[in-house]
Protein backbone atom coordinates (compact mmCIF):
# COMPACT_ATOMS: atom_id res chain seq x y z
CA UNK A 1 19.82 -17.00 -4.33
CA UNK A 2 17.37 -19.54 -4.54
CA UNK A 3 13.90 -17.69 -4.96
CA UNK A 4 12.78 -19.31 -1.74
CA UNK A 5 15.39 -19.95 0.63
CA UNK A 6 14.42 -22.43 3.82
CA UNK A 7 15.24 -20.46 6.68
CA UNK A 8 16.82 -17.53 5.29
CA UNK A 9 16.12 -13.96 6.90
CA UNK A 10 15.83 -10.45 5.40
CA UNK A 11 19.01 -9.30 6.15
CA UNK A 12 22.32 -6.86 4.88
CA UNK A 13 23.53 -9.98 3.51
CA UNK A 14 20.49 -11.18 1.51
CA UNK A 15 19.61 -7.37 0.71
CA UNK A 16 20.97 -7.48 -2.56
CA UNK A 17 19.50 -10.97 -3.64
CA UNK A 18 16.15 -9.71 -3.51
CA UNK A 19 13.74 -9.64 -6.60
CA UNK A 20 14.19 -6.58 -8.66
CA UNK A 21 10.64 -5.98 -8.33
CA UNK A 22 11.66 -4.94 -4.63
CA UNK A 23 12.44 -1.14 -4.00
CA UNK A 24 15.33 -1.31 -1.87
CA UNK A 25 17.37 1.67 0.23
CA UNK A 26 19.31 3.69 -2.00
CA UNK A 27 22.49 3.59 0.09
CA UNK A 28 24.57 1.57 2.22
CA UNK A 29 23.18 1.02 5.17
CA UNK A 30 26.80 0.29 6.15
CA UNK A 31 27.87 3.84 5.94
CA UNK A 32 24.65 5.65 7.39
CA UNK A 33 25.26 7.72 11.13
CA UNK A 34 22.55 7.81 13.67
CA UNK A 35 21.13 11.04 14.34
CA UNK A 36 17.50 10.65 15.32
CA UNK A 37 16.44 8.60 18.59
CA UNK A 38 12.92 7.76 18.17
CA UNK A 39 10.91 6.52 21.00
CA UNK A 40 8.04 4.50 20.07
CA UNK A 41 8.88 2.14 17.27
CA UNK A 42 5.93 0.68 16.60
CA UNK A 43 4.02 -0.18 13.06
CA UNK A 44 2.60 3.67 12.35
CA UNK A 45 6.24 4.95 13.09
CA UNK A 46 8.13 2.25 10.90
CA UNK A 47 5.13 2.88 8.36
CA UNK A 48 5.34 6.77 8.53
CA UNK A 49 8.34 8.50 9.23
CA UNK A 50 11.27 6.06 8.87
CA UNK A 51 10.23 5.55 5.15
CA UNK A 52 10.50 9.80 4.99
CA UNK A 53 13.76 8.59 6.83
CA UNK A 54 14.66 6.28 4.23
CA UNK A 55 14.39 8.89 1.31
CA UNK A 56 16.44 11.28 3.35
CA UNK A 57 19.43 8.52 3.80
CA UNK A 58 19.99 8.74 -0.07
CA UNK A 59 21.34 11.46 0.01
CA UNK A 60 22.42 12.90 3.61
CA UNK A 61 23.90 9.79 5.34
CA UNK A 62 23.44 10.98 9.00
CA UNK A 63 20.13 11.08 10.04
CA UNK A 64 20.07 6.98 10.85
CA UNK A 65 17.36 6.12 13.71
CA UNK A 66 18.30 4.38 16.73
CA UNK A 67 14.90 2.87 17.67
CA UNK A 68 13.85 2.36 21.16
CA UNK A 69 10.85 0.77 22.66
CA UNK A 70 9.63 1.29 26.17
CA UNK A 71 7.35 -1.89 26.87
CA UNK A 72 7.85 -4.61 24.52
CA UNK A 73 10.98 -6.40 23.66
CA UNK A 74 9.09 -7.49 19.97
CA UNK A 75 10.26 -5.14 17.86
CA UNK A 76 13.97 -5.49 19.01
CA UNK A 77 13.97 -9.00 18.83
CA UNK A 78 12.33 -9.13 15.76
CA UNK A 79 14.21 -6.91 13.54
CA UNK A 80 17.83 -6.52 15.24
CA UNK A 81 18.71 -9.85 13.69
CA UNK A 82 17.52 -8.45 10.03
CA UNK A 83 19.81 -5.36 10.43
CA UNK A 84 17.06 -3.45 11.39
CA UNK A 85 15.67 -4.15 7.71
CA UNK A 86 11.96 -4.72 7.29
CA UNK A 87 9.05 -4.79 4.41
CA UNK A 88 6.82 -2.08 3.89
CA UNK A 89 3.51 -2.57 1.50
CA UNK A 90 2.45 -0.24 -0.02
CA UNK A 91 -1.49 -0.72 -0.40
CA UNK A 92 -3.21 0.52 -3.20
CA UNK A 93 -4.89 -1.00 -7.18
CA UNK A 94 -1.56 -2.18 -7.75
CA UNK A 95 0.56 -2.49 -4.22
CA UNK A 96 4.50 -3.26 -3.84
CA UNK A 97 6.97 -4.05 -1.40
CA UNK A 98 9.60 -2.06 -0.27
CA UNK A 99 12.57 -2.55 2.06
CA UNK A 100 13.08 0.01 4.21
CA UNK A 101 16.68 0.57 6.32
CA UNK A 102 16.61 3.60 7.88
CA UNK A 103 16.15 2.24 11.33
CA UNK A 104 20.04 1.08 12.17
CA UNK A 105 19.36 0.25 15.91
CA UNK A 106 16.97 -1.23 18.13
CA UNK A 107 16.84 -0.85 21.63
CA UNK A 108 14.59 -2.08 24.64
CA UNK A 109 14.47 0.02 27.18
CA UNK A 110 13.83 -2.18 29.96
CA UNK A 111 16.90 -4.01 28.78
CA UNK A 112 19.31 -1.23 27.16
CA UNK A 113 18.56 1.90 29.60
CA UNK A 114 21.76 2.98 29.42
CA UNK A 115 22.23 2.48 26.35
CA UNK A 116 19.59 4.51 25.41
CA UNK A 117 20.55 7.29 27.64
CA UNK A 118 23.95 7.71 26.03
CA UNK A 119 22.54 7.58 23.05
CA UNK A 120 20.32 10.88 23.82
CA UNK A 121 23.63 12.50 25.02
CA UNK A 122 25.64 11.92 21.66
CA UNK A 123 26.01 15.33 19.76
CA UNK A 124 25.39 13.62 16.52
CA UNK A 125 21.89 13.07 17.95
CA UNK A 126 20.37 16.24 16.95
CA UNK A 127 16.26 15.00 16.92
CA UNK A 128 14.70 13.01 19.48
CA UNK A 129 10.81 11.96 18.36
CA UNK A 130 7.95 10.38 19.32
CA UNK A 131 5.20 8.03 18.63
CA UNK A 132 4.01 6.73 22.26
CA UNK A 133 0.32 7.31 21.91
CA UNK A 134 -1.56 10.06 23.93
CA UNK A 135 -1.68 7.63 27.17
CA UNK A 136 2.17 7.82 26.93
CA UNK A 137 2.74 10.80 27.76
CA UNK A 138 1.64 11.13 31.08
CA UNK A 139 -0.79 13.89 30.79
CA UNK A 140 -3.66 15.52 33.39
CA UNK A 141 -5.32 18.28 31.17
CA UNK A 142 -3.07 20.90 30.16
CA UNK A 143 -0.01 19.44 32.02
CA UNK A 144 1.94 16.20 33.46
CA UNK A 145 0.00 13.56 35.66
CA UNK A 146 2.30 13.88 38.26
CA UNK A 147 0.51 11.18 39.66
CA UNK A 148 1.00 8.56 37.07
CA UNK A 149 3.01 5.76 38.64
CA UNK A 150 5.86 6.39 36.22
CA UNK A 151 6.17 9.74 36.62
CA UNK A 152 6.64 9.44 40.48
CA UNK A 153 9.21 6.75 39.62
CA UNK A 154 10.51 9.03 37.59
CA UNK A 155 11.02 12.22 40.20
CA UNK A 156 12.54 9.94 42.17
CA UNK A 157 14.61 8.27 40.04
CA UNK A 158 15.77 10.48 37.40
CA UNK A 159 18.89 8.61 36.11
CA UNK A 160 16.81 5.66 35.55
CA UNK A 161 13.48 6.62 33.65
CA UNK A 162 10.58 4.45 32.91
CA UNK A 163 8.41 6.91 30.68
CA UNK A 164 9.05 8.78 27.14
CA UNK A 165 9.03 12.47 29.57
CA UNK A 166 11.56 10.65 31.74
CA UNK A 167 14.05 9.35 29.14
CA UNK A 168 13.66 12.83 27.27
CA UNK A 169 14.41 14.98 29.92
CA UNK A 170 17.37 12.75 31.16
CA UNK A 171 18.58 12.82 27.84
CA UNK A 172 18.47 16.99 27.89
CA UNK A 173 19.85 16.72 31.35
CA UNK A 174 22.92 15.32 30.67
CA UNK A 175 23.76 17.54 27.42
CA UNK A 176 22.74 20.32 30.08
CA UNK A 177 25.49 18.74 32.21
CA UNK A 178 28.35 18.11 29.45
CA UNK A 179 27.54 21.76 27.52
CA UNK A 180 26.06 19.51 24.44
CA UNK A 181 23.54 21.72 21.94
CA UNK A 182 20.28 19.74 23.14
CA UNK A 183 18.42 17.84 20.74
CA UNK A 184 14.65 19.05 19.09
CA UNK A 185 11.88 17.20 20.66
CA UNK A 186 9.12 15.98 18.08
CA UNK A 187 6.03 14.32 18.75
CA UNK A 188 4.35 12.24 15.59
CA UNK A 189 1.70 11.21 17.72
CA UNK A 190 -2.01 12.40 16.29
CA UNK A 191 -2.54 14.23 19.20
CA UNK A 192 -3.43 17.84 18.68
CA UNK A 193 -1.11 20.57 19.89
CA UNK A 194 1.50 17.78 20.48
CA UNK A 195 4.33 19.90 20.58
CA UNK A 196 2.48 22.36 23.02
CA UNK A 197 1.61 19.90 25.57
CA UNK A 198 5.02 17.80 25.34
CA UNK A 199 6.66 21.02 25.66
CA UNK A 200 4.65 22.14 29.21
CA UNK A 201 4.61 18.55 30.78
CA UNK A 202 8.62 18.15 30.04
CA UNK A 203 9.00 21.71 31.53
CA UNK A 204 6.96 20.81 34.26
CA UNK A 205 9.22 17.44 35.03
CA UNK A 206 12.55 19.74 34.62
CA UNK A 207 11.10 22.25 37.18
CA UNK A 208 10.20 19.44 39.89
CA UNK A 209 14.39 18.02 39.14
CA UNK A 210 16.08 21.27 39.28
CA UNK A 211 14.58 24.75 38.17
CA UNK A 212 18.06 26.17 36.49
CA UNK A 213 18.07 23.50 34.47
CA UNK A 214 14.16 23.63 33.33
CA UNK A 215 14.72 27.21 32.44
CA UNK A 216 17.75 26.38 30.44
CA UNK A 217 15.26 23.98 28.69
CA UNK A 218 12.90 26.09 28.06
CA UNK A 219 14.94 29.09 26.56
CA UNK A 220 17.32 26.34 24.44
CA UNK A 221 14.52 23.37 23.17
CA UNK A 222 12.18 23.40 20.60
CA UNK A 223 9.11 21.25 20.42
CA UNK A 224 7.37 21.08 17.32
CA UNK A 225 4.47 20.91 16.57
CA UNK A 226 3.37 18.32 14.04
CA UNK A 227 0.30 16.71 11.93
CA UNK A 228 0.66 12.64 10.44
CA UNK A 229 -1.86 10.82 8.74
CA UNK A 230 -1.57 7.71 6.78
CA UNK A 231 -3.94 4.38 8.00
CA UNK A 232 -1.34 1.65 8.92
CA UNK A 233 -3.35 -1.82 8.65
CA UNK A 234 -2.30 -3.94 11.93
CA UNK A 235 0.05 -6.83 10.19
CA UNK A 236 -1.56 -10.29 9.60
CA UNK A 237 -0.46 -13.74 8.54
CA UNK A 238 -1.90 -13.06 5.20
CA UNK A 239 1.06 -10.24 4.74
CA UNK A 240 3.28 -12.36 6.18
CA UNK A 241 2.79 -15.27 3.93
CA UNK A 242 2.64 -12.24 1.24
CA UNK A 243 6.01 -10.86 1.63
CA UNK A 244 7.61 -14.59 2.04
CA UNK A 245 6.31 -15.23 -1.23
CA UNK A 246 7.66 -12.07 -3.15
CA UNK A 247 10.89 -11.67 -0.84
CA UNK A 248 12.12 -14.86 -0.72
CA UNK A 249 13.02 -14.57 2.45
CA UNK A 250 11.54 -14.23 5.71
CA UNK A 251 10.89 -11.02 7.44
CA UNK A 252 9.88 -11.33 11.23
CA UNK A 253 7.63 -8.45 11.28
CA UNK A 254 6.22 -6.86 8.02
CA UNK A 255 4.09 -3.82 7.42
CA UNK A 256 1.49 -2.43 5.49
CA UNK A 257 0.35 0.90 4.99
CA UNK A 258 -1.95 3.27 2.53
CA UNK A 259 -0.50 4.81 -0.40
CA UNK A 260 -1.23 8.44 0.93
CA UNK A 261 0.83 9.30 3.46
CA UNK A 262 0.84 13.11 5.22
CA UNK A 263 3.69 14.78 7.19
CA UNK A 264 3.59 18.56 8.48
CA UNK A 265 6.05 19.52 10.25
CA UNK A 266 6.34 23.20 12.07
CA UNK A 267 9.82 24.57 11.00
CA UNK A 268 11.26 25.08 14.77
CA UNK A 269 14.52 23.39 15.63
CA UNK A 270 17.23 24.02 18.23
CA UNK A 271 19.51 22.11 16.18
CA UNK A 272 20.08 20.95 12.88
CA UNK A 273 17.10 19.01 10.70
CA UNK A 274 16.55 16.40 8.11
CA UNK A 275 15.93 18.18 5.01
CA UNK A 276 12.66 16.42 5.34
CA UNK A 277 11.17 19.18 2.78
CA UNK A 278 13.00 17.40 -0.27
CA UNK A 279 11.28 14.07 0.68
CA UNK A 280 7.61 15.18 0.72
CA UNK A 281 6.99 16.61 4.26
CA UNK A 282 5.45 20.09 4.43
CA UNK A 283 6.68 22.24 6.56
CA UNK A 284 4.26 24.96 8.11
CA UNK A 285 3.88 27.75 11.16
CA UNK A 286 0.00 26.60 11.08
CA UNK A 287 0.04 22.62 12.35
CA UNK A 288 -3.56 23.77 13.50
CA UNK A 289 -4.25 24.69 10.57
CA UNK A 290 -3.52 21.27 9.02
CA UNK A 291 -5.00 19.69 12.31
CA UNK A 292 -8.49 21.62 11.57
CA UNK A 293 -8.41 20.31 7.68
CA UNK A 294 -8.12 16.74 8.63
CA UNK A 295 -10.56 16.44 11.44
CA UNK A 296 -13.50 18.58 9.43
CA UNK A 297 -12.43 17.44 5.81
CA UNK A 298 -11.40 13.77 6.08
CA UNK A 299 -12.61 13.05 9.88
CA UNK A 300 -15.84 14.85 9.19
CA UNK A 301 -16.55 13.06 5.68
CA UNK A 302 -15.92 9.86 7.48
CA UNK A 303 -18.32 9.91 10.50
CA UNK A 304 -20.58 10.92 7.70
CA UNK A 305 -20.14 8.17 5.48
CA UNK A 306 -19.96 5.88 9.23
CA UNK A 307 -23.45 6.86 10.33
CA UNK A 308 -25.09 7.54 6.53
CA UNK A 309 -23.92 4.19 5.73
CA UNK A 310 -24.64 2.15 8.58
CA UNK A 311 -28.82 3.17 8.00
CA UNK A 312 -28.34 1.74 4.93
CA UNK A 313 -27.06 -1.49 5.58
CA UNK A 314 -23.21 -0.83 4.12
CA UNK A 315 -20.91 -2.69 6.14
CA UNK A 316 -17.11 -0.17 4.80
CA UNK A 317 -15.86 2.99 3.67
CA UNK A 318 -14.92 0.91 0.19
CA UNK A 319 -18.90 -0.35 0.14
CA UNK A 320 -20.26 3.32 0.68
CA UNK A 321 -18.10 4.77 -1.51
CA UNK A 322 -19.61 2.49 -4.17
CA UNK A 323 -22.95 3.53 -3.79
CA UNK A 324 -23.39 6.54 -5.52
CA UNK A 325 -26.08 8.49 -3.99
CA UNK A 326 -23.86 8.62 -0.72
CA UNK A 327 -20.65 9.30 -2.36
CA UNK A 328 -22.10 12.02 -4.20
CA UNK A 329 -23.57 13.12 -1.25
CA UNK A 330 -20.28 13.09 0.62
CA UNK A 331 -18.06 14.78 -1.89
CA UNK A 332 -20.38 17.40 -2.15
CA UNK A 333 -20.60 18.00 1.94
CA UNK A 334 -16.60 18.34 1.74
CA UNK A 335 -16.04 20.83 -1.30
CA UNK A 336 -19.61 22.51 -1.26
CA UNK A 337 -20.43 22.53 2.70
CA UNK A 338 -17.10 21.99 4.90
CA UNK A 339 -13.92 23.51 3.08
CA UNK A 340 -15.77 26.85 2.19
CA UNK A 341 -16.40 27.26 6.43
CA UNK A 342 -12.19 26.07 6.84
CA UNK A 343 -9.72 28.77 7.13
CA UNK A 344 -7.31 26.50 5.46
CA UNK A 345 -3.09 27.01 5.74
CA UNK A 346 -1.07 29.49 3.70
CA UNK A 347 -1.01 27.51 0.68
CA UNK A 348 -2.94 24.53 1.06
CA UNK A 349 -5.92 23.86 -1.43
CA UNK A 350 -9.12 22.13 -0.59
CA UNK A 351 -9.86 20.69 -4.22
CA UNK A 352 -7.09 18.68 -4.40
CA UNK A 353 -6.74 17.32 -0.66
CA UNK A 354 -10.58 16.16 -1.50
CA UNK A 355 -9.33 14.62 -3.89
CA UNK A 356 -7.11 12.61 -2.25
CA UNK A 357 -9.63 11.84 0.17
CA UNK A 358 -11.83 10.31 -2.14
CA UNK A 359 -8.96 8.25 -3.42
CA UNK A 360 -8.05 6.98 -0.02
CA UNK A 361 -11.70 6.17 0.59
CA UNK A 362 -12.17 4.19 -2.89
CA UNK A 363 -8.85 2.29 -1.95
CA UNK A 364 -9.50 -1.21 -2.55
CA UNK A 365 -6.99 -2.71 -0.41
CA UNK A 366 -8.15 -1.39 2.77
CA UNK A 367 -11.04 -2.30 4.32
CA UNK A 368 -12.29 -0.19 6.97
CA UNK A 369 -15.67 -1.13 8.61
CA UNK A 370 -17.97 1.46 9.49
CA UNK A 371 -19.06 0.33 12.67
CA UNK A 372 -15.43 1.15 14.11
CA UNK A 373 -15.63 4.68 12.71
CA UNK A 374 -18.96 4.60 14.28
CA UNK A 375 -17.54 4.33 17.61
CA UNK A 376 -17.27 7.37 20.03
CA UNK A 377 -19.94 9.64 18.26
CA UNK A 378 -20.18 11.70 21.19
CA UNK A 379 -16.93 12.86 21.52
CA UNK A 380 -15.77 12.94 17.70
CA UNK A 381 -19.19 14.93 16.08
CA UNK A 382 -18.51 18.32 17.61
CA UNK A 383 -15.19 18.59 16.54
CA UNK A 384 -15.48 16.65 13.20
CA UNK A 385 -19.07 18.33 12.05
CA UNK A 386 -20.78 20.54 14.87
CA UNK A 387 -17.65 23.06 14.78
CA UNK A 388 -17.95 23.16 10.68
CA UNK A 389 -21.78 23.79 11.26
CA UNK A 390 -21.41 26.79 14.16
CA UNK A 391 -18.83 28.92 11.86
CA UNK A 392 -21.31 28.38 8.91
CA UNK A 393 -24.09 29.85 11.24
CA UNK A 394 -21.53 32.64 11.80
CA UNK A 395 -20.98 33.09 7.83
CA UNK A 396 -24.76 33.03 7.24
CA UNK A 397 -24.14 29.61 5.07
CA UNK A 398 -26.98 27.14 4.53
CA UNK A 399 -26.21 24.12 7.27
CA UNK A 400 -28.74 21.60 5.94
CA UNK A 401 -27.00 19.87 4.40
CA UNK A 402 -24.31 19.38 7.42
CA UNK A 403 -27.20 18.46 9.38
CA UNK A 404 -28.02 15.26 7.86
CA UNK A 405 -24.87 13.26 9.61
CA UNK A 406 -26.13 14.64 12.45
CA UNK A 407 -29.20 13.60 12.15
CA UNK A 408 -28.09 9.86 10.68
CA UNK A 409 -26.15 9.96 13.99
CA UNK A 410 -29.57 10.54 16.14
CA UNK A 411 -31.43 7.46 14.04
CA UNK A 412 -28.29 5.29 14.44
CA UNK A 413 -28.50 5.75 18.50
CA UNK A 414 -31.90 5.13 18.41
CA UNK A 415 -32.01 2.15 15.98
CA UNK A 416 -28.90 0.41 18.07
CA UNK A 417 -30.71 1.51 21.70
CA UNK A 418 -34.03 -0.38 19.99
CA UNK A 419 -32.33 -3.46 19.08
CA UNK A 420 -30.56 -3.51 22.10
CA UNK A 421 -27.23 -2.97 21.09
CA UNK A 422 -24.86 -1.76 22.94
CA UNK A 423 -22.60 1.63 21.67
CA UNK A 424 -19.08 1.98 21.72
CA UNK A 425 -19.34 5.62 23.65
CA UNK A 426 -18.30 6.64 26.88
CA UNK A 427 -22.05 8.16 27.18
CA UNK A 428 -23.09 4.86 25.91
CA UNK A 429 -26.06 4.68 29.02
CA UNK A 430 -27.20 8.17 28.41
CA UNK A 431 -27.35 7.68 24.88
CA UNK A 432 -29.20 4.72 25.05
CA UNK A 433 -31.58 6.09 27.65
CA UNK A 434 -32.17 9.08 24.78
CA UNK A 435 -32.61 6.09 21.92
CA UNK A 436 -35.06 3.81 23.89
CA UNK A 437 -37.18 7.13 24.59
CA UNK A 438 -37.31 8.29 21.24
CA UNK A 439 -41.29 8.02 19.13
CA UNK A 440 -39.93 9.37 15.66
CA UNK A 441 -41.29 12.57 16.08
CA UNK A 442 -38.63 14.69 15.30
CA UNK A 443 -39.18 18.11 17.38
CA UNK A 444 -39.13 15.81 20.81
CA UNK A 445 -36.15 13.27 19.24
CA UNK A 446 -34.19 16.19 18.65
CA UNK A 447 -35.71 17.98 22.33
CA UNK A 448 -33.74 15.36 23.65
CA UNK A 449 -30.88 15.08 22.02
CA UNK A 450 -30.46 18.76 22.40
CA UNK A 451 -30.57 18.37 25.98
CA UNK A 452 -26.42 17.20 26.28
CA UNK A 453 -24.26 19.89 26.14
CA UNK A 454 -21.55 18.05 26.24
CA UNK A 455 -22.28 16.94 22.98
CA UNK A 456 -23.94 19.80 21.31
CA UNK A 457 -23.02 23.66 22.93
CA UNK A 458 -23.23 26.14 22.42
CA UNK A 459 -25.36 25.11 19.31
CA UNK A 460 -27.78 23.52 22.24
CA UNK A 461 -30.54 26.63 22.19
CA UNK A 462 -29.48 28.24 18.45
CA UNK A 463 -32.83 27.87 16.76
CA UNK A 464 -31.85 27.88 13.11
CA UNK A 465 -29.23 24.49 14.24
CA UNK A 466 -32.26 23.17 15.77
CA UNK A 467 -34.76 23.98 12.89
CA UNK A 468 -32.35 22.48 10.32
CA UNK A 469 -31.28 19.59 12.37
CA UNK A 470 -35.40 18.69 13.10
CA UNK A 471 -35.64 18.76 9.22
CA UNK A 472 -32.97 16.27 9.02
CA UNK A 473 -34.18 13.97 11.12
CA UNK A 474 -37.59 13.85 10.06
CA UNK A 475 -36.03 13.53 5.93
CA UNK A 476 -34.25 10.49 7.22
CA UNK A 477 -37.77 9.23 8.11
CA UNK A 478 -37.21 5.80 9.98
CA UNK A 479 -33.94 5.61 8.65
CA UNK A 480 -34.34 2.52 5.99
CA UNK A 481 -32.12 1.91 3.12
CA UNK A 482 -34.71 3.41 0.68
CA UNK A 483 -35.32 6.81 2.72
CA UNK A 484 -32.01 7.52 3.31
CA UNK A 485 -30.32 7.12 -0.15
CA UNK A 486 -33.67 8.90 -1.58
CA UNK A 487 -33.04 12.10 0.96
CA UNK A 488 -29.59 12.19 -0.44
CA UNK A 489 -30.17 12.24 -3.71
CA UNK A 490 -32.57 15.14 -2.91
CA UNK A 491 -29.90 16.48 -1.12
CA UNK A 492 -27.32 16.62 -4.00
CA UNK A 493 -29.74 17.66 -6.39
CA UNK A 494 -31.10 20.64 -3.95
């Protein structure tokens, strides 16, 4: 093959012309058997698990996705005339393309609904999963919106769903009906507790259709729980162009994605599973566990470096992780500050998951702007930083150190509320009120702040939080450049 054809297509039939610098599947796709319906095929899915997909396919043949998108046509239209067959890069000092074919049908549901439903009543189908976002699963608190427009549809309707619940439970429905095993049920969404909830809101759907059935669900199908993590850059015309130029062909829809990549997986299915353990996933009874690491360890070192950062005039992770008073700073908050307050998994180690996270943060081929972390400081602190700092309280640990985010946080409000700024933050008028008020003195700043629980109980009255905190604030000074970096570096060498 030419090493640019005009008009030629990533397909099975230019597969095997590619450049050898290409890591392609190792297997026919020919001879792979669908066993996994995934619902949600978007770029984190495609980035995530159908590469873990792809490794599996080398050497057990019949867990093939059929791919199935609710809303959008795109993704079937773009790839079912590759074969399903599209680039992954891999981002990193030195990045690479790979093909990836694990994904052997695409489906639109609007378009192939009952396609997709026999497909969820095949036997061979043993794992249905998910990657529909939190909004698409219909939720109300602890259970099912039964209001959502879709889910009414849905009651009424059952034989022709609109939502992921909908097509799930039909699916389990008519293996109910035909005396099929029923499939496993796992959400990938980064949604915590994700099996839990999927589990009580497609229980709670069952039980409005037909309670014999919903208790036959809930004695025969598993839900997992599960933890992902890997950042999935939205695709761009400059990866595009990229992956023309080292393919040779053209690929309708492309992907890029971190190196690191995380899957944990709890170890409960009704049916038979992937031997996703041989292909780097862990599998674990404590998802929480693995939940709690990321959001204090990785989570809490980036709102850190997000609100640190932004007082000193940084503008990304990759320019705060080159100045060295902060990234001191912040490795030392993870190993010396947050993993000794963690009570991690059953054989997970904080040393080397720090590590890692200083890796991914020194990644030069991502670019991730602080101000975006930045957003939503209200609702991310107390689980990324306040909870670390209330069970070090508990432990009798120093908590100055995990005060100084906090504080950078309190400066940060202010500084945007003074320039008139608006924040990102669903309490974006309360904070702002709060900023705007502030004089610098730190014992009324931090009066103030102290005065939204939502934000910071039950730490709201606990007078060594609020003695540590005031010190914070009023180390941070006005919260220039200069102060900042100087507090810590006094910080690191305390």
């Amino acid at each position: 093959m030419d090493r640019q054809q005009h008009g030629a297509r990533l397909s099975a039939q230019t597969l095997g012309a590619l450049p050898p610098s290409v890591q392609r599947p190792a297997y026919d796709i020919t001879q792979t058997r669908l066993g996994i319906v995934h619902i949600g095929a978007g770029a984190f899915h495609r980035a995530h698990q159908a590469v873990y997909l792809d490794d599996v396919l080398a050497q057990h043949p019949d867990w093939a996705i059929c791919g199935v998108s609710l809303h959008s046509r795109d993704v079937r239209d773009a790839l079912q005339p590759q074969d399903g067959l599209y680039a992954l890069a891999l981002l990193g000092q030195e990045s690479h393309l790979r093909v990836i074919g694990s994904i052997r049908e695409l489906l639109w549901a609007k378009e192939d609904a009952a396609l997709v439903l026999s497909r969820l009543a095949e036997p061979q189908v043993r794992l249905v999963t998910l990657t529909v976002t939190e909004k698409g699963y219909c939720l109300a608190g602890d259970g099912l919106d039964l209001s959502h427009p879709d889910i009414v549809h849905d009651l009424a309707t059952p034989h022709a769903p609109r939502s992921a619940i909908g097509y799930v439970v039909a699916g389990l429905h008519r293996r109910w009906q035909q005396g099929v095993a029923p499939y496993t049920v796992l959400s990938c969404d980064n949604l915590a507790a994700n099996g839990h909830r999927l589990r009580r809101a497609a229980l709670q759907f069952a039980g409005s259709l037909d309670k014999t059935f919903a208790t036959w669900m809930e004695d025969h199908v598993a839900f997992p729980c599960s933890m992902v993590d890997s950042i999935t850059p939205a695709t761009d015309d400059a990866l595009r162009e990229r992956v023309r130029g080292e393919l040779g062909v053209d690929d309708a829809w492309p992907i890029q994605r971190e190196l690191y990549t995380q899957w944990v997986v709890e170890d409960r299915f009704c049916n038979e599973r992937p031997p996703l353990e041989h292909v780097g996933v862990t599998l674990s009874t404590d998802i929480a566990g693995y939940d709690r690491a990321k959001l204090r360890l990785l989570n809490g070192a980036h709102s850190s470096l997000a609100y640190l950062g932004s007082l000193m005039d940084l503008d990304s992770v990759g320019d705060a992780m080159a100045n060295g008073a902060l990234c001191g700073f912040v490795e030392q908050l993870m190993r010396s500050h947050i993993a000794p307050a963690i009570a991690l998994p059953d054989g997970m180690n904080a040393n080397p998951y720090i590590d890692a996270i200083l890796e991914r943060f020194r990644n030069p081929s991502i670019r991730h702007r602080l101000s975006q972390i930045a957003w939503d400081g209200s609702q991310k602190l107390p689980v990324r930083l306040l909870s670390t700092i209330g069970e070090s309280l508990a432990l009798g640990r120093n908590i100055d150190a995990l005060c100084l985010p906090i504080a950078a946080w309190m400066h940060f409000v202010r500084r945007q509320a003074t320039r008139g700024v608006a924040l990102i933050d669903p309490m974006n008028d309360v904070l702002t009120a709060i900023g705007v008020a502030c004089t610098g003195n730190a014992a009324g700043d931090v009066a103030a702040f102290m005065a939204l629980d939502a934000v910071f109980a039950p730490l709201s009255d606990d007078t060594r939080f609020i003695g540590a905190l005031r010190h914070a604030y009023a180390v941070l000074g006005e919260g220039t450049p200069h102060v900042v970096e100087r507090a810590l570096s006094d910080a690191c060498a305390a």
